[in-house]
N, C-alpha and C. Protein backbone atom coordinates (compact mmCIF):
# COMPACT_ATOMS: atom_id res chain seq x y z
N UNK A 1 87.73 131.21 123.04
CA UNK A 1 88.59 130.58 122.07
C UNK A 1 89.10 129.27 122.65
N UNK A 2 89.35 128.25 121.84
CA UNK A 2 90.14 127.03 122.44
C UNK A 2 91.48 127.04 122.71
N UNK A 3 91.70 126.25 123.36
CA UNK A 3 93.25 126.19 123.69
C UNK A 3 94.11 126.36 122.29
N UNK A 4 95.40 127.04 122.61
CA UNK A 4 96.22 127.41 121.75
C UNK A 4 97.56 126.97 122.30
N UNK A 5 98.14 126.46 121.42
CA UNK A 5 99.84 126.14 121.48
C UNK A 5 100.44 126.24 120.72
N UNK A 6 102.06 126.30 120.78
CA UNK A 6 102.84 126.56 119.57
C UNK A 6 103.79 125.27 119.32
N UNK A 7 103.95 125.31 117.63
CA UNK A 7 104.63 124.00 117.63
C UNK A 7 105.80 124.29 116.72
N UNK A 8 106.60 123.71 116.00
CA UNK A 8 107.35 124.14 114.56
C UNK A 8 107.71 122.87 114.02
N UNK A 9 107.78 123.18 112.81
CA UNK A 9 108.14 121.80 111.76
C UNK A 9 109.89 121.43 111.56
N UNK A 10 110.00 119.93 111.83
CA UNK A 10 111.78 119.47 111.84
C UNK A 10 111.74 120.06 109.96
N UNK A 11 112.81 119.75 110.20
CA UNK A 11 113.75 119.59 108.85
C UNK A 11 113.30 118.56 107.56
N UNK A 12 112.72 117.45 108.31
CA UNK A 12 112.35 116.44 107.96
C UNK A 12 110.46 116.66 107.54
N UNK A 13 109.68 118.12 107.83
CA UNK A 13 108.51 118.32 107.69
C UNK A 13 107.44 117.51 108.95
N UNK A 14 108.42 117.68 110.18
CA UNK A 14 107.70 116.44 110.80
C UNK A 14 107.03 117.64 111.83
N UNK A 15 106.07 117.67 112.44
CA UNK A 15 105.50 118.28 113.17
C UNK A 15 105.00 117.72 114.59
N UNK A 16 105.16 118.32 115.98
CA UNK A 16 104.77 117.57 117.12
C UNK A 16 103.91 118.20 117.64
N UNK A 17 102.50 117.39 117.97
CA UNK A 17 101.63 117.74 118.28
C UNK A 17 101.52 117.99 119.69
N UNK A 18 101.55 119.40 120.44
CA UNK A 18 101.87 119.33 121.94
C UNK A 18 100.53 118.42 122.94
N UNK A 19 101.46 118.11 123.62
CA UNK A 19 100.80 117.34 124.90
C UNK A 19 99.59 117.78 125.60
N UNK A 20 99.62 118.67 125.35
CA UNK A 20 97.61 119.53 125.71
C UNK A 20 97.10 119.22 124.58
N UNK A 21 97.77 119.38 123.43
CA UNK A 21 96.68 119.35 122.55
C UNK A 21 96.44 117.85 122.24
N UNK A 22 97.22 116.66 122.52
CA UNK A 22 96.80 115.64 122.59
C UNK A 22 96.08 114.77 123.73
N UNK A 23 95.31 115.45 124.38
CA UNK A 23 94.46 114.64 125.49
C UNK A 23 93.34 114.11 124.42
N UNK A 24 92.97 114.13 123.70
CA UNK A 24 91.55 113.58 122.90
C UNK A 24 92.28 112.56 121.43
N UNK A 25 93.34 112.21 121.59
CA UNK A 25 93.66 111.85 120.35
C UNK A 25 94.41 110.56 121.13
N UNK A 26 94.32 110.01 120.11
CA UNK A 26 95.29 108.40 120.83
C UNK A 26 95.79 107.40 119.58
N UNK A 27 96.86 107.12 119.75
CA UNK A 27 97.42 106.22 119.19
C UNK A 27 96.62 105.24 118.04
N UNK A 28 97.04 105.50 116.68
CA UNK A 28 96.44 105.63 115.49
C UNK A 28 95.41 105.93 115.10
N UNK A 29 95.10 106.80 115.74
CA UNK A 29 93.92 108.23 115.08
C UNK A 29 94.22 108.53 114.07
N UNK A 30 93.57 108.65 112.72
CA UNK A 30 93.93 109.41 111.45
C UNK A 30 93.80 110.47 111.59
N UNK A 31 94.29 111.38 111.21
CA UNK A 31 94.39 113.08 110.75
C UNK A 31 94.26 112.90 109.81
N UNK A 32 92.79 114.16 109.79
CA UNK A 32 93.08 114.88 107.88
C UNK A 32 94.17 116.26 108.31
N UNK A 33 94.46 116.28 107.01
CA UNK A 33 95.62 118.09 106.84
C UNK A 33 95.14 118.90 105.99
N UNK A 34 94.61 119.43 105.92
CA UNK A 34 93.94 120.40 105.10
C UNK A 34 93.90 122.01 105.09
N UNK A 35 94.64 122.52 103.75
CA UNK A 35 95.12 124.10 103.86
C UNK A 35 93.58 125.09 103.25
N UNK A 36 93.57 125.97 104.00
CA UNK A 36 92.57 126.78 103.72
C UNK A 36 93.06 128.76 103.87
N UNK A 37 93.32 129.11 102.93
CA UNK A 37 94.23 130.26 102.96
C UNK A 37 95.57 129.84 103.56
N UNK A 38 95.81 131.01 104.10
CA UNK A 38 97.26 130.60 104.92
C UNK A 38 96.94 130.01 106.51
N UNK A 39 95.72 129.34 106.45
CA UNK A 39 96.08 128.13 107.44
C UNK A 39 96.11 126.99 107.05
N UNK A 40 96.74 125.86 108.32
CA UNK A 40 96.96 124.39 107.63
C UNK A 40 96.39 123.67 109.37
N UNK A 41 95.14 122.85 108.79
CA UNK A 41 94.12 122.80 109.59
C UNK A 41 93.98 121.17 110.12
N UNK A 42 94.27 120.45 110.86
CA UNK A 42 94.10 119.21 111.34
C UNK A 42 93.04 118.75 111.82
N UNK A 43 92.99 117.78 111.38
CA UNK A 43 91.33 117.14 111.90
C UNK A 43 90.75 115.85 111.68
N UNK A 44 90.21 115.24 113.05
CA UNK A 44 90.18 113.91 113.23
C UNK A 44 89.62 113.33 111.95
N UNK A 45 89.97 112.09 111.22
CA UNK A 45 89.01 112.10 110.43
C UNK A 45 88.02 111.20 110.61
N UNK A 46 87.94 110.76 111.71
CA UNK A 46 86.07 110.27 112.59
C UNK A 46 85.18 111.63 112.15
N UNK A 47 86.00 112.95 112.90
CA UNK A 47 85.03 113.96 112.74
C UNK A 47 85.11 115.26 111.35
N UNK A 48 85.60 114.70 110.47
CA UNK A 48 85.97 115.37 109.08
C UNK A 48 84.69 115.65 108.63
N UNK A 49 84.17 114.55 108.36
CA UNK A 49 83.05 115.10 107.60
C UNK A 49 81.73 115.68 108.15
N UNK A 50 81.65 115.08 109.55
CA UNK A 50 80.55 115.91 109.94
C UNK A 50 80.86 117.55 110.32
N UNK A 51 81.68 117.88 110.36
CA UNK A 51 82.23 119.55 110.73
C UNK A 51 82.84 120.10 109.73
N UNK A 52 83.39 119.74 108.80
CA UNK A 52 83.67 120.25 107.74
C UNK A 52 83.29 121.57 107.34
N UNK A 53 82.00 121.74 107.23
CA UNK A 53 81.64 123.48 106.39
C UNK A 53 81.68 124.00 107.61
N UNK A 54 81.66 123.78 109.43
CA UNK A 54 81.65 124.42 110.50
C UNK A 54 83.05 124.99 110.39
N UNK A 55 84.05 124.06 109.98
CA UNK A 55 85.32 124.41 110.40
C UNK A 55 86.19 125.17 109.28
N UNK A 56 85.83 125.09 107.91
CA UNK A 56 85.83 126.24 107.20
C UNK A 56 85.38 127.32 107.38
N UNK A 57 84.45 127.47 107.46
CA UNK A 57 83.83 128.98 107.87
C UNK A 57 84.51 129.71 109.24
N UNK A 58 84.87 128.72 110.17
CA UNK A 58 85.59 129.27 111.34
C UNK A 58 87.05 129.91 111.00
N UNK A 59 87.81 128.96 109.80
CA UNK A 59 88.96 129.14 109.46
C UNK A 59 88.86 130.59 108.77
N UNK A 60 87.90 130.73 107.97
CA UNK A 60 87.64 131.69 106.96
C UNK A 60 87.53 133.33 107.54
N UNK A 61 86.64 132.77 109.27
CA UNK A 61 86.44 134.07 109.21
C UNK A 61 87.74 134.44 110.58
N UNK A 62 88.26 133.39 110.93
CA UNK A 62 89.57 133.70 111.84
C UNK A 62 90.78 133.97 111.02
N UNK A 63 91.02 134.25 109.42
CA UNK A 63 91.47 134.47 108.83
C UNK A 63 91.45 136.38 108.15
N UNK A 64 90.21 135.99 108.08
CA UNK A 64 89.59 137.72 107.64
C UNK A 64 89.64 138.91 109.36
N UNK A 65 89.92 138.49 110.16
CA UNK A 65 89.66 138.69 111.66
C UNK A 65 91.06 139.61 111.72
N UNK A 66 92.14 138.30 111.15
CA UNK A 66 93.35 138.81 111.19
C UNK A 66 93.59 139.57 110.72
N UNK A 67 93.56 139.48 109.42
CA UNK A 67 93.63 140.89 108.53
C UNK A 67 93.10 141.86 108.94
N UNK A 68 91.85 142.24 109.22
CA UNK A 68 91.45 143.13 109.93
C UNK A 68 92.20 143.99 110.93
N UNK A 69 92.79 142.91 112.06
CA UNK A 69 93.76 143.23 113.30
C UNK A 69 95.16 144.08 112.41
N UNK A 70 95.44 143.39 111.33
CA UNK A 70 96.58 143.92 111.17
C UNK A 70 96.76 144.83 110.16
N UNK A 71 95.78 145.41 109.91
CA UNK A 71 95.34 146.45 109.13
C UNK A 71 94.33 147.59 110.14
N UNK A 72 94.96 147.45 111.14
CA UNK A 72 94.87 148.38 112.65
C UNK A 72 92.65 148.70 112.43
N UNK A 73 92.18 147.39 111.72
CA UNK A 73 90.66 148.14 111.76
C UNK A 73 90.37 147.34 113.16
N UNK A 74 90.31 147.87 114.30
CA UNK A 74 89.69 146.80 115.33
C UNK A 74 89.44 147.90 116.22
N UNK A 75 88.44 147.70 117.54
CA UNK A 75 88.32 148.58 118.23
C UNK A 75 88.99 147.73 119.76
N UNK A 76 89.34 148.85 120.66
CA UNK A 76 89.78 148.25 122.05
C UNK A 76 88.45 147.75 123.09
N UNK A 77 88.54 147.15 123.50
CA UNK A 77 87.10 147.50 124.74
C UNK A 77 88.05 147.11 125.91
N UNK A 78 87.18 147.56 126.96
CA UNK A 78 87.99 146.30 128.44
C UNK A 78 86.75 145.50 129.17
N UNK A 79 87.21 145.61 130.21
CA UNK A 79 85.87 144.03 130.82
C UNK A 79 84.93 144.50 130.86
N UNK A 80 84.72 145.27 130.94
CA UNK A 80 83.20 145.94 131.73
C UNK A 80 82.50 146.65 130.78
N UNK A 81 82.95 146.42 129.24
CA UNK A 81 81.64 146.55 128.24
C UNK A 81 82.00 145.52 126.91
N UNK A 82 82.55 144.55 127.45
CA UNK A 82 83.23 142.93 126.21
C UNK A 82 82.05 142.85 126.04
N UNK A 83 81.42 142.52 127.06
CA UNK A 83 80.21 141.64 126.29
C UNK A 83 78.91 142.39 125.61
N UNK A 84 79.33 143.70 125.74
CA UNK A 84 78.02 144.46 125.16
C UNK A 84 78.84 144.52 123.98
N UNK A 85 79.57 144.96 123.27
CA UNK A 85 80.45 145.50 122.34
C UNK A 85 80.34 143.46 121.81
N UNK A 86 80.47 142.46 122.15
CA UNK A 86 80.30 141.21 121.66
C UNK A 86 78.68 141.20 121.13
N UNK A 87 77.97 141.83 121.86
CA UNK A 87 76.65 141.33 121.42
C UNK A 87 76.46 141.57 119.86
N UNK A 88 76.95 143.45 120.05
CA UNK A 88 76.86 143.71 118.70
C UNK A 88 77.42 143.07 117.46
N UNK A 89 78.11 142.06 117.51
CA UNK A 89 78.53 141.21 116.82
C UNK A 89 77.41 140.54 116.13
């Protein structure tokens, strides 16, 4: 999985993008914002359109993933059979 951080929105709807997650972005980069279920998805828009149906489908199925998790359907594994139990994926 990629790096993950947490952020929250001011009062004002303003959002700060943490400092890891800005090593690839620089000073007037456009962002697209774009909601897809209950996520809200950022993205360069140099690289919008070429990733686009990649990054829906990622959203889509890290969405259905969750539900899953929280509807207790998931199985446990530990290290020493991840990646067999991944294959079957």
């Amino acid at each position: 999985m990629e790096d993950i951080s947490i952020t929250k929105i001011s009062s004002k709807g303003q959002v700060v993008i943490p400092q890891e997650m800005r090593k690839h972005l620089q000073e007037g980069d456009k962002l697209v914002v774009f909601k897809n279920g209950g996520q809200i998805i950022l993205k360069k828009m140099e690289d919008f359109s070429k990733n686009i149906e990649e990054d829906l489908e990622f959203a889509k199925r890290t969405e259905e993933a969750y539900k899953r998790i929280e509807a207790g359907e998931f199985i446990k594994v530990n290290s020493e059979n991840l990646e067999e139990e991944m294959m079957k994926w």
